[in-house]
Protein backbone atom coordinates (compact mmCIF):
# COMPACT_ATOMS: atom_id res chain seq x y z
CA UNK A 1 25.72 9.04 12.41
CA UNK A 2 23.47 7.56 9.40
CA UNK A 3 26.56 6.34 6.57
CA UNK A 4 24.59 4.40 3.95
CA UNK A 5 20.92 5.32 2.49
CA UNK A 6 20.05 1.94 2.51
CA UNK A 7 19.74 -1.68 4.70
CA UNK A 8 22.04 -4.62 3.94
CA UNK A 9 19.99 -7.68 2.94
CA UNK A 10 20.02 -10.28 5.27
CA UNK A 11 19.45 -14.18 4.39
CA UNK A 12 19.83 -17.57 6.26
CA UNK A 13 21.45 -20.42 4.58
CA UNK A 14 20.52 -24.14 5.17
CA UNK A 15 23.89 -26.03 4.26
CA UNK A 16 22.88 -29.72 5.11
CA UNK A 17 22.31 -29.55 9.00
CA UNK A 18 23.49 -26.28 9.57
CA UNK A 19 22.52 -22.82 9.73
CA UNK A 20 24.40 -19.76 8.23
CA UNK A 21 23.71 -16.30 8.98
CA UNK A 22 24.85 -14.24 5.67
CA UNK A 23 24.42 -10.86 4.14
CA UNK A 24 24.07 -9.84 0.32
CA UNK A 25 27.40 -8.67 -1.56
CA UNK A 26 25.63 -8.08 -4.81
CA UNK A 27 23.35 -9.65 -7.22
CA UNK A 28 23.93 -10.00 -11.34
CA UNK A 29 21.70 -10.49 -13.85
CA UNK A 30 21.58 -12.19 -17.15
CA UNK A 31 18.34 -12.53 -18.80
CA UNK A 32 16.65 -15.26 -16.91
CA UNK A 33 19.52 -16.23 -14.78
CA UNK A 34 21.00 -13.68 -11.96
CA UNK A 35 23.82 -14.82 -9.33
CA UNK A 36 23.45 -13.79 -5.88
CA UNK A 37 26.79 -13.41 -3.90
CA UNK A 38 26.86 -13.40 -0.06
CA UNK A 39 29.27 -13.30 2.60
CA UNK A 40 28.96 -15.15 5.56
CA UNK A 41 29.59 -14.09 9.29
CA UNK A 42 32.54 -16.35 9.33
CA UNK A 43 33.93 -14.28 5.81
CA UNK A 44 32.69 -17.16 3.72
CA UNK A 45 31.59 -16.28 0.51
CA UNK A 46 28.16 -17.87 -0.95
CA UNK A 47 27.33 -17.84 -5.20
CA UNK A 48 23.87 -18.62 -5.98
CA UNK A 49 22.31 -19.22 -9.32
CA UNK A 50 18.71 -18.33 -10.04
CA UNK A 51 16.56 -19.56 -13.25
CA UNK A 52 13.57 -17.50 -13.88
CA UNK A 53 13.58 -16.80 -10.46
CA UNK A 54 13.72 -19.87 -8.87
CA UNK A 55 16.89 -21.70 -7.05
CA UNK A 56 18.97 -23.92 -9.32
CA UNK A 57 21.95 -24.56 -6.72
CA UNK A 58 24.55 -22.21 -4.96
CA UNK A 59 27.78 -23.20 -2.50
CA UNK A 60 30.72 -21.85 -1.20
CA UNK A 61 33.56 -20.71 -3.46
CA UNK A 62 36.87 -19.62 -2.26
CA UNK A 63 37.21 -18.14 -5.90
CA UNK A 64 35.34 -16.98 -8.91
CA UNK A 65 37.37 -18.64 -11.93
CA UNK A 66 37.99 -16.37 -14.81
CA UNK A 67 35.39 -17.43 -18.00
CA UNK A 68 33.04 -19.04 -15.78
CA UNK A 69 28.93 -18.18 -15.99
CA UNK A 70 29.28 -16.48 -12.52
CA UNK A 71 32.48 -14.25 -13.20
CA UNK A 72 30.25 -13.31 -17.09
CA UNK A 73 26.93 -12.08 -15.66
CA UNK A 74 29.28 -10.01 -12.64
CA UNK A 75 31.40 -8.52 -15.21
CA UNK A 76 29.06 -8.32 -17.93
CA UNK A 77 25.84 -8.31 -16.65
CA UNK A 78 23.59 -6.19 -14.87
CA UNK A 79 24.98 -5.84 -11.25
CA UNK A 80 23.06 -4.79 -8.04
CA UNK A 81 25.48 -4.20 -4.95
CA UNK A 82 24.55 -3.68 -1.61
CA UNK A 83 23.35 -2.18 0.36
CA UNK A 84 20.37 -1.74 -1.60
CA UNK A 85 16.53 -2.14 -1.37
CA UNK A 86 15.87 -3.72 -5.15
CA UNK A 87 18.28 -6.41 -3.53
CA UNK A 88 15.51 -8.05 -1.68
CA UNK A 89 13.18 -8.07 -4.54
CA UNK A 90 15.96 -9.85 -6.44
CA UNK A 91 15.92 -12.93 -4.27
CA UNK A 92 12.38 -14.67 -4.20
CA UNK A 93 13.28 -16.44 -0.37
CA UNK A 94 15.62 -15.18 2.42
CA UNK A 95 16.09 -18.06 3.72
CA UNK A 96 17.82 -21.19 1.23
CA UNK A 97 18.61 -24.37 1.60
CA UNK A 98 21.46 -25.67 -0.73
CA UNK A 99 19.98 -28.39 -3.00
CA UNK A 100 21.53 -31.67 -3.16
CA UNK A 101 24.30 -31.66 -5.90
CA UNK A 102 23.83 -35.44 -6.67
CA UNK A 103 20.33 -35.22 -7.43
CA UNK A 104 20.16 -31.88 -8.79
CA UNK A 105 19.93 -32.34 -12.66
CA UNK A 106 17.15 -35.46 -12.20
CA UNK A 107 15.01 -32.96 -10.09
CA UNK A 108 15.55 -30.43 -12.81
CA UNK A 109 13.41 -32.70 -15.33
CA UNK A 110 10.55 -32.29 -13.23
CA UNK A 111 10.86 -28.71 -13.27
CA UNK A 112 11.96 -27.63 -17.18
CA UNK A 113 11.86 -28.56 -20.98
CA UNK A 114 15.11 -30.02 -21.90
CA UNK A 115 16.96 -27.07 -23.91
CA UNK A 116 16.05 -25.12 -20.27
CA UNK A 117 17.97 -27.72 -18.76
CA UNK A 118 21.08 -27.68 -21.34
CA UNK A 119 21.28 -24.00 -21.23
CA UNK A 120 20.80 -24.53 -16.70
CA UNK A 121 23.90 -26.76 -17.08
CA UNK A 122 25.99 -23.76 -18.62
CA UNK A 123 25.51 -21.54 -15.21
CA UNK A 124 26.68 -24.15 -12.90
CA UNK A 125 30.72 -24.13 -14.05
CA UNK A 126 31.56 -23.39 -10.91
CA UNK A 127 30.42 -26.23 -8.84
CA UNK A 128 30.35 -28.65 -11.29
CA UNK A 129 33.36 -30.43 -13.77
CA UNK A 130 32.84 -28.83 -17.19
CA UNK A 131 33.34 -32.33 -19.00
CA UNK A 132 30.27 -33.55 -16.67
CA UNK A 133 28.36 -30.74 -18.08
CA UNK A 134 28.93 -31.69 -21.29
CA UNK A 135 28.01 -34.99 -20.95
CA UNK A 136 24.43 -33.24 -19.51
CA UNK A 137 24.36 -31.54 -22.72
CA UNK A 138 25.51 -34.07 -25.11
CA UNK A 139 22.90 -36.46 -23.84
CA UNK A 140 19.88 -34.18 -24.38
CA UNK A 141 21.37 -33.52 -27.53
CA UNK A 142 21.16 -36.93 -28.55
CA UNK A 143 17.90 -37.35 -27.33
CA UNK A 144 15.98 -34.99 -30.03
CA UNK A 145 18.52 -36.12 -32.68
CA UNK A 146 17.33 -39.86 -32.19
CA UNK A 147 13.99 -38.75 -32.03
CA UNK A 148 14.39 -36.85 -35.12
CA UNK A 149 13.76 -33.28 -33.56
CA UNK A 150 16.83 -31.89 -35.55
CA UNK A 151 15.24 -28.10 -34.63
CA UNK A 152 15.81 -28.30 -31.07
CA UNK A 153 18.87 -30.48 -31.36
CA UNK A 154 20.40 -27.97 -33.58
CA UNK A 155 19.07 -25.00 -30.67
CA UNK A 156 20.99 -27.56 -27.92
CA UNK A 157 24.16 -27.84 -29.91
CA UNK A 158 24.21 -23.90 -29.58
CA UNK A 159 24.43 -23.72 -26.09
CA UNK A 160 27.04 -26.57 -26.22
CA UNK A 161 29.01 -24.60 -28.63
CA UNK A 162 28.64 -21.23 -26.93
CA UNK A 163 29.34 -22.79 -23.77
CA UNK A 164 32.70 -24.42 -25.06
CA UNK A 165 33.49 -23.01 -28.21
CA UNK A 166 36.88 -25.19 -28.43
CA UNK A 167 35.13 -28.09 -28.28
CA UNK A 168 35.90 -29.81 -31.32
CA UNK A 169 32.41 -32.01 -31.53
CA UNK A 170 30.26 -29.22 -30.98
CA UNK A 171 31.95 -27.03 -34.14
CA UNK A 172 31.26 -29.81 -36.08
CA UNK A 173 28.06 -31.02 -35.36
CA UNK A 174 27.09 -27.07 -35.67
CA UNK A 175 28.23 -27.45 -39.29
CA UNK A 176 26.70 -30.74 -40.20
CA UNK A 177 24.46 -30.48 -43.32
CA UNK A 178 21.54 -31.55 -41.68
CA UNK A 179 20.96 -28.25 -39.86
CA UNK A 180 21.97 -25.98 -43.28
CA UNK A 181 18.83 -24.74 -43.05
CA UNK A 182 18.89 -23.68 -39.26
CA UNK A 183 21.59 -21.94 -39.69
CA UNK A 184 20.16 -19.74 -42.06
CA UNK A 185 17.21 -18.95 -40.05
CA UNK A 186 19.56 -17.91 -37.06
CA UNK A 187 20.44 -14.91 -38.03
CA UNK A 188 20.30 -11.74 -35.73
CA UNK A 189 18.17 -10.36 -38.39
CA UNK A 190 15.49 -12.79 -37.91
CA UNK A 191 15.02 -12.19 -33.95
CA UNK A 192 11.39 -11.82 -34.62
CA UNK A 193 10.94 -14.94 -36.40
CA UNK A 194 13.44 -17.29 -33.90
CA UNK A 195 11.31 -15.87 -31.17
CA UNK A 196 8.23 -17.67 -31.69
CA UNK A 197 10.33 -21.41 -31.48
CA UNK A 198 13.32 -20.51 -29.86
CA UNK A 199 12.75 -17.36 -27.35
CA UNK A 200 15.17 -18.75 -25.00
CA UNK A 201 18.05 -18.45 -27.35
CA UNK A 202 16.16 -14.47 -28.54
CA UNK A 203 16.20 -13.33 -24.50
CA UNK A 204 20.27 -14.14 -24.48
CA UNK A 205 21.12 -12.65 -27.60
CA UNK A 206 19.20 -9.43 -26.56
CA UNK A 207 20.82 -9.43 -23.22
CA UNK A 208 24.30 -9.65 -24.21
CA UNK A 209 23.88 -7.17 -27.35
CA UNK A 210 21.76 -4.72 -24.66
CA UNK A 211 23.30 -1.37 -25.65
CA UNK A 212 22.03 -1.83 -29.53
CA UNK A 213 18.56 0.20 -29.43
CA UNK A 214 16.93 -2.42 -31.52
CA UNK A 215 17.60 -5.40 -29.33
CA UNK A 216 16.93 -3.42 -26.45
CA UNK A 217 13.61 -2.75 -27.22
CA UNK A 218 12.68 -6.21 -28.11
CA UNK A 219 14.51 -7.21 -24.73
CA UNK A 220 11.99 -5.08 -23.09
CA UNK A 221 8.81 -6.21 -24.73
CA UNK A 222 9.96 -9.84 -23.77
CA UNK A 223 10.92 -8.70 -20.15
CA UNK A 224 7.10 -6.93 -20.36
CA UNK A 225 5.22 -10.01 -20.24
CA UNK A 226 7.83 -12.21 -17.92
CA UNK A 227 9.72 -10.15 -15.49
CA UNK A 228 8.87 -6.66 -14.62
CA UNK A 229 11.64 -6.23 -11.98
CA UNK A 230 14.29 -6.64 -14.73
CA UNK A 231 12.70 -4.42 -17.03
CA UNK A 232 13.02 -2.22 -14.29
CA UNK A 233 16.25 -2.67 -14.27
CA UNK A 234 16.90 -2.30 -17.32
CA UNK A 235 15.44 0.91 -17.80
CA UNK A 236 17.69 2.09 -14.39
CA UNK A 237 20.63 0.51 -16.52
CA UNK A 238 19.64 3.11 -19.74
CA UNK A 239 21.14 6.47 -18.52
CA UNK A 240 19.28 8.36 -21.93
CA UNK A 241 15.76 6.53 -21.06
CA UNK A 242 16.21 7.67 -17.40
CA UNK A 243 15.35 11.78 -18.53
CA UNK A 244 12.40 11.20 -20.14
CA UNK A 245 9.69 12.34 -17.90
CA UNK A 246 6.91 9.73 -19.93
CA UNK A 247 9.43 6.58 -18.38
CA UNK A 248 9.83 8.06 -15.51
CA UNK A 249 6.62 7.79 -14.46
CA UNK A 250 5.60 4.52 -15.97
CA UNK A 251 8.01 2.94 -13.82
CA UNK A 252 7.60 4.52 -10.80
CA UNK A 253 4.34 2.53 -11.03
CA UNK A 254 6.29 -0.42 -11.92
CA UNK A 255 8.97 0.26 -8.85
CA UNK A 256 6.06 0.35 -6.42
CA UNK A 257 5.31 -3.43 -7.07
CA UNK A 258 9.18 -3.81 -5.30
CA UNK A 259 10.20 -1.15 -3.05
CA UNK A 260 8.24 1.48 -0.82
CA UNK A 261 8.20 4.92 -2.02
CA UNK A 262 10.72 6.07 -0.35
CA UNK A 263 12.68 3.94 -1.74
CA UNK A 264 12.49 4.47 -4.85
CA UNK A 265 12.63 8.47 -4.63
CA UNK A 266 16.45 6.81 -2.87
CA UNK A 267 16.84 5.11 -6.14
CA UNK A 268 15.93 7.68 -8.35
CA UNK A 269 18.39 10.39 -6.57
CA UNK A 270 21.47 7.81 -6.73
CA UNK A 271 21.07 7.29 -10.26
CA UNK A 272 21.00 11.06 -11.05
CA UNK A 273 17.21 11.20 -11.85
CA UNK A 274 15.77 14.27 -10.39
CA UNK A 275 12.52 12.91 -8.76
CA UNK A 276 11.85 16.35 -6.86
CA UNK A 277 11.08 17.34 -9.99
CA UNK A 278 9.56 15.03 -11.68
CA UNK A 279 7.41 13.32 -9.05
CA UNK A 280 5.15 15.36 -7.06
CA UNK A 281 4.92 13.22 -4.40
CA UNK A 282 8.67 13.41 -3.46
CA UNK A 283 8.39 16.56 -1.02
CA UNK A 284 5.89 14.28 0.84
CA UNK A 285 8.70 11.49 1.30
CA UNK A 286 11.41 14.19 2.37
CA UNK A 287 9.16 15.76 4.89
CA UNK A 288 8.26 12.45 6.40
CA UNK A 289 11.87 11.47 6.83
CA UNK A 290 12.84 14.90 8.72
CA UNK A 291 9.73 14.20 10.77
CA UNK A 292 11.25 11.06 11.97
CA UNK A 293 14.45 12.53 12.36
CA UNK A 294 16.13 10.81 8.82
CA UNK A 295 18.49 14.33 8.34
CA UNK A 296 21.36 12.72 6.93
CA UNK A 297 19.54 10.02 5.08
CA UNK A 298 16.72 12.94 3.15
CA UNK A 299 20.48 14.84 2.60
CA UNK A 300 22.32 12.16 1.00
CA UNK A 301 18.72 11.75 -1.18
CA UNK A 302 18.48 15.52 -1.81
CA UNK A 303 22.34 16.81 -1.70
CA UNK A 304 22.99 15.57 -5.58
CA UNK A 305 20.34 18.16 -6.78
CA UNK A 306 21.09 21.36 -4.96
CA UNK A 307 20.25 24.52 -7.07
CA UNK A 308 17.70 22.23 -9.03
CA UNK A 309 14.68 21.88 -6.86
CA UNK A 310 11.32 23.57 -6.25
CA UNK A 311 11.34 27.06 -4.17
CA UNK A 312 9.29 24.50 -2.19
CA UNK A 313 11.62 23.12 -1.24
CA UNK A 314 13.36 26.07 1.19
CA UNK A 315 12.19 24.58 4.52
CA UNK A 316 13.52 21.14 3.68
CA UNK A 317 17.02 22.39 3.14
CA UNK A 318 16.90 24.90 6.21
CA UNK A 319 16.21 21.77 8.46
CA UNK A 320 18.68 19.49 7.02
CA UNK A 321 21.52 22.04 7.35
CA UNK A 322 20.69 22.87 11.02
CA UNK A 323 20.05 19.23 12.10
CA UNK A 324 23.04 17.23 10.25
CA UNK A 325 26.24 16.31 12.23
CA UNK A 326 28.82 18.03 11.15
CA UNK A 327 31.14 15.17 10.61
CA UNK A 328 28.40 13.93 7.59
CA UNK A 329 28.50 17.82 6.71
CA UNK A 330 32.23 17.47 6.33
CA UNK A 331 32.20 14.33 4.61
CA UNK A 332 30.02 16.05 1.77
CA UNK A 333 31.36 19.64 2.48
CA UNK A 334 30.65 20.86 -1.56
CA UNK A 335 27.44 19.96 -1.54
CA UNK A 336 26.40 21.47 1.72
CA UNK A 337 28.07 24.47 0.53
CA UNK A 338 25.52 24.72 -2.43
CA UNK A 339 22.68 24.00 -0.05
CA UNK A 340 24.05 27.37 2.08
CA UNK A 341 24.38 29.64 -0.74
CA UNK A 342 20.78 28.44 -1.23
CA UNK A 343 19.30 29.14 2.15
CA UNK A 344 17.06 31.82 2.36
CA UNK A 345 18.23 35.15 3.54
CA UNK A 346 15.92 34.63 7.03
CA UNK A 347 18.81 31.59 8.18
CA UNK A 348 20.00 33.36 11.77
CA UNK A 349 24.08 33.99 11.16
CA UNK A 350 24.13 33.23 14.91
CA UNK A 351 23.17 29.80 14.28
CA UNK A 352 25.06 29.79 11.08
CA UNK A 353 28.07 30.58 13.14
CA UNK A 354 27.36 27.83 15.49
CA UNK A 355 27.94 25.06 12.91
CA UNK A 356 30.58 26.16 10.69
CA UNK A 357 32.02 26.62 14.42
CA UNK A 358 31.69 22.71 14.96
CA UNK A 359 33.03 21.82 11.41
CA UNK A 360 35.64 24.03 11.96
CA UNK A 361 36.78 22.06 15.45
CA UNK A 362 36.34 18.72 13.25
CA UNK A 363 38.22 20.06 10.41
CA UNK A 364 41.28 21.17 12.35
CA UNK A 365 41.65 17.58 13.77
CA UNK A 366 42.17 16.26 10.06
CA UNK A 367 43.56 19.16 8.56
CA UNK A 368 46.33 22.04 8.51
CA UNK A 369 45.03 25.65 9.22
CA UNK A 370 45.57 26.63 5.63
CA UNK A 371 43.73 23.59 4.19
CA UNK A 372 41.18 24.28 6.79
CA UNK A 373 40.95 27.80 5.66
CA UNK A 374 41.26 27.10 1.96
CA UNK A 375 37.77 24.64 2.51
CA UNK A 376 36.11 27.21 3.60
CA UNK A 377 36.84 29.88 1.00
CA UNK A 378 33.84 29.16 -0.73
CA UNK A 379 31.46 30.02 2.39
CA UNK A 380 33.73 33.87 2.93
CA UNK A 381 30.98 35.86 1.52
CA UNK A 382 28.72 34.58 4.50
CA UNK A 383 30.72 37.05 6.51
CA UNK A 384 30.98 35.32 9.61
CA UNK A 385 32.83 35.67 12.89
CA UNK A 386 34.38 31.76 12.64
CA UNK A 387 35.35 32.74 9.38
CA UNK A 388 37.28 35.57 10.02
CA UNK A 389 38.87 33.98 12.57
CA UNK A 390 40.41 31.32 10.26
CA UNK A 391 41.63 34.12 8.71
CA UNK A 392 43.39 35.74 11.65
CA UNK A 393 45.10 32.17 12.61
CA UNK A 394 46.58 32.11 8.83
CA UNK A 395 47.65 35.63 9.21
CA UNK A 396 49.21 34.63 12.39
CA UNK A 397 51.15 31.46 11.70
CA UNK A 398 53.54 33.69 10.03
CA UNK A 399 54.36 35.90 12.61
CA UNK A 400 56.28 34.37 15.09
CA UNK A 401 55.84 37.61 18.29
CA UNK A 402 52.57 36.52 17.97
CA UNK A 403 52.10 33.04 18.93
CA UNK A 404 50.00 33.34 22.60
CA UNK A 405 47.40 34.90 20.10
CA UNK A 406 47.37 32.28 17.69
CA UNK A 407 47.08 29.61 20.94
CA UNK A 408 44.43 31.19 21.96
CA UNK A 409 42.97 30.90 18.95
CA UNK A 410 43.76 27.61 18.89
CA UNK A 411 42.18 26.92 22.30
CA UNK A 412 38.52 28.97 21.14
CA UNK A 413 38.57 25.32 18.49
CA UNK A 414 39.65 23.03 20.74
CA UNK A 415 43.06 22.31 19.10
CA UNK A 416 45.32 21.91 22.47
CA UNK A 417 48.01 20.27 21.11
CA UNK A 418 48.54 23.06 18.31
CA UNK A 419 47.38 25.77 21.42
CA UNK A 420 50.31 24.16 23.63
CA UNK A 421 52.87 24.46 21.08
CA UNK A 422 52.46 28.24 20.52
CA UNK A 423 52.32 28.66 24.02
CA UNK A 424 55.41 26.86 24.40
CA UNK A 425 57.24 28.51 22.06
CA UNK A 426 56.04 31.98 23.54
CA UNK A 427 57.65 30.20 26.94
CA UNK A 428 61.13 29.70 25.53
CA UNK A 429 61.01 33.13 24.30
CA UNK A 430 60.03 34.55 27.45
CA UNK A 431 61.06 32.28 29.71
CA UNK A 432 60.25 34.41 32.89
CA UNK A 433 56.72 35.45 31.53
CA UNK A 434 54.21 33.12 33.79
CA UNK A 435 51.38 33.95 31.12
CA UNK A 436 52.11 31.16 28.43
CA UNK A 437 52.75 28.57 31.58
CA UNK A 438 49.90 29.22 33.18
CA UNK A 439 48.08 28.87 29.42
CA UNK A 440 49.91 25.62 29.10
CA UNK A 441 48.38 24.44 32.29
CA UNK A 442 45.19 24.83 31.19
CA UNK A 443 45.68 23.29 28.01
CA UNK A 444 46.14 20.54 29.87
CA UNK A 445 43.31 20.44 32.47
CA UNK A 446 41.44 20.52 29.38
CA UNK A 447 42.73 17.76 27.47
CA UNK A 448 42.38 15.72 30.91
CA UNK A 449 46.08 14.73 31.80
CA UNK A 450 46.04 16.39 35.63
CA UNK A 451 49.23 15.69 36.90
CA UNK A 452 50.94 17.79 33.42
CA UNK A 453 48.46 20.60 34.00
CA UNK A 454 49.45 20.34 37.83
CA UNK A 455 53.05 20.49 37.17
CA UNK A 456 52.86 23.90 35.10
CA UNK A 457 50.65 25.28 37.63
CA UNK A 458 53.31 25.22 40.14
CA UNK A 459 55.79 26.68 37.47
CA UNK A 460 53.26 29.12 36.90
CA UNK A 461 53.48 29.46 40.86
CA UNK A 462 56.88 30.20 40.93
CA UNK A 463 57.34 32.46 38.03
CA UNK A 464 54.37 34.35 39.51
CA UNK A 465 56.19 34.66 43.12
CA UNK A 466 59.93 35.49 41.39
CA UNK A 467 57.83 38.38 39.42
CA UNK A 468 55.99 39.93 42.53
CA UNK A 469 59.58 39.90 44.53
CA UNK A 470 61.04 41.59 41.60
């Protein structure tokens, strides 16, 4: 039976000469940075930090320390968790090899402007000594001051401050006179104007202040030009964006860049966005998954917009109902039972019948005949014969002269054990009445134990001789 809509991602880890097989937790994102988190085969877990989509480093952590860059962007960030197919467009390589931590930050001069590296040195509290960040810091700050580049000095003793604010060197070099003039010009009112020398520090303070329209907009222009997949993210993150029909389709076009269409219709449905609806080309999608026999993966797309879709739909719902499991049909029992009271009046109450027959079976081996029977209230109207029924059997359970009916109703669902104890207390009432022995026996041929079925047969035998004699 289909569970999940989507496919965990699957990645291969190089850790010095050996090979680790690993799947994707989740994945968090913080403007340029994301962490991806994976768990091993052996139960390992795996934190990896990305910078503008590349791999800065990543190892194994037995915990996530509280304040740290990873636990921020998983707590405060946006978070992707798995299974799920935007996963795989998060990570640029499935298969990493763990850089060396004793050459990392000389490699990372190669690769990115100084500040780049002083902010890179923030994300990597987890595997590195905070004072030995610092010093990473501190040294690049020294650099421009010496050089006399007191602008991006000042924008590198920001990220040392933000990154330890108790630091008593940072506060104070933040207030030295010298940058009295920078600090004026940072103000959140001046985004524009920071952006043009200092977009780095613009992209973080957008981020974090997300949820304020303003800065959300700007986050998005920037995000425009450099990443399109967290744009798209963004706008998946912005539950008032995601009804307007104009966004909707601008990044669908912008989705198909990452995922396949089906896909996406997947994402769409799981964030509440009603893409049968919106998107034409949805009833195409659901058709093609019935056709390869997908029923319980088009239902758990479809299922969260029952009595909102397209009379074109009819067909599509018909076929899911008749050709789910009924165990998944259990499992998300109130939405199915919108999807019947939508089904056209041509659906055959023989084969209606049928499978509220089999969820009835799998019902009654979780539940109590009245809960049973209260599930199904909804459904009454349908009129059906398995219906009624479960009626009857609640009638029954309070009249106790009439327990070899309510076994036998018990036996039409399967339920033996329940069957067996009506039966046996018809038995002690009537102790010389073969009926509920023989019924007993059978009970037991069908739940397979032979030599208990065999043994009431030949009580059945002998109650059945002592009667005839009589």
């Amino acid at each position: 039976m289909e569970t999940e809509i989507f496919m965990p991602t699957e990645i291969s880890i190089k850790d010095k000469n050996k090979a680790i097989k690993a799947k994707v937790v989740q994945s968090a994102i913080w403007a340029r940075s994301k962490v991806v988190e994976v768990l091993t085969e052996d139960n390992d877990r795996y934190y990896f930090i990305y910078y503008k989509n590349s791999l800065i480093y990543g190892n194994k952590l037995d915990k996530v320390e509280k304040g740290t860059f990873i636990d921020k962007v998983f707590t405060e960030g946006m978070t992707i968790g798995a299974p799920h197919p935007l996963l795989t467009a998060l990570i640029p390589n499935l298969s990493i090899s763990i850089p060396n931590k004793n050459k990392l930050f000389s490699q990372l001069e190669t690769q990115y402007s100084p500040q780049e590296i002083a902010y890179i040195a923030t994300t990597l509290d987890s595997f590195f000594e905070k004072d030995q960040l610092v010093k990473v810091i501190d040294t690049i700050y020294f650099h421009f001051r010496r050089n006399g580049s007191f602008m991006k000095s000042f924008q590198v003793v920001q990220i040392l401050h933000d990154f330890s604010p108790a630091l008593k060197s940072a506060h104070e070099r933040l207030n030295l006179h010298d940058f009295n003039k920078y600090r004026d010009f940072y103000q959140p009112s001046n985004l524009l104007s920071i952006l043009d020398t200092d977009p780095l520090f613009v992209e973080n303070h957008c981020f974090k202040d997300r949820f304020n329209p303003e800065k959300r907009t700007l986050l998005k222009d920037l995000l425009h030009e450099q990443d399109r997949l967290v744009e798209l993210l963004l706008w998946l993150e912005d539950a008032k964006e995601l009804r307007e029909i104009d966004t909707i389709k601008k990044y669908t076009a912008v989705a198909q860049r990452f995922v396949t269409m089906e896909e996406w219709v997947q994402i769409l449905a799981q964030v509440k966005v009603n893409p049968f609806r919106e998107l034409p080309e949805s009833k195409g999608i659901m058709e093609k998954m019935l056709q390869n026999g997908h029923y319980e993966k088009a239902a758990l797309t479809l299922l969260n917009f029952i009595g909102d879709l397209p009379a074109s739909y009819d067909d599509i719902q018909v076929e899911i109902w008749r050709n789910s499991d009924s165990r998944f049909v259990i499992a998300h029992l109130e939405e199915f039972i919108s999807l019947l009271k939508q089904l056209p009046e041509g659906e055959a109450p023989k084969e209606l019948d049928q499978k509220i027959f089999q969820m009835v079976v799998v019902l009654l081996e979780r539940h109590g005949l009245k809960a049973v029977y209260e599930k199904l209230l909804p459904i009454q109207a349908f009129n059906l014969d398995v219906i009624r029924k479960i009626g009857n059997m609640v009638e029954l359970l309070e009249d106790p002269d009439r327990m070899m009916e309510l076994g036998d109703y018990y036996a039409d669902f399967k339920q033996y054990d329940q069957a067996i104890d009506c039966f046996f207390w018809e038995m002690e009432l009537q102790p010389q009445n073969p009926s509920p022995v023989w019924k007993i026996s059978k009970m037991y041929q069908y739940k397979g134990m032979i030599s208990e079925a065999a043994s009431y047969q030949k009580v059945y035998e002998q109650l059945k001789d002592h009667q005839e004699i009589s």
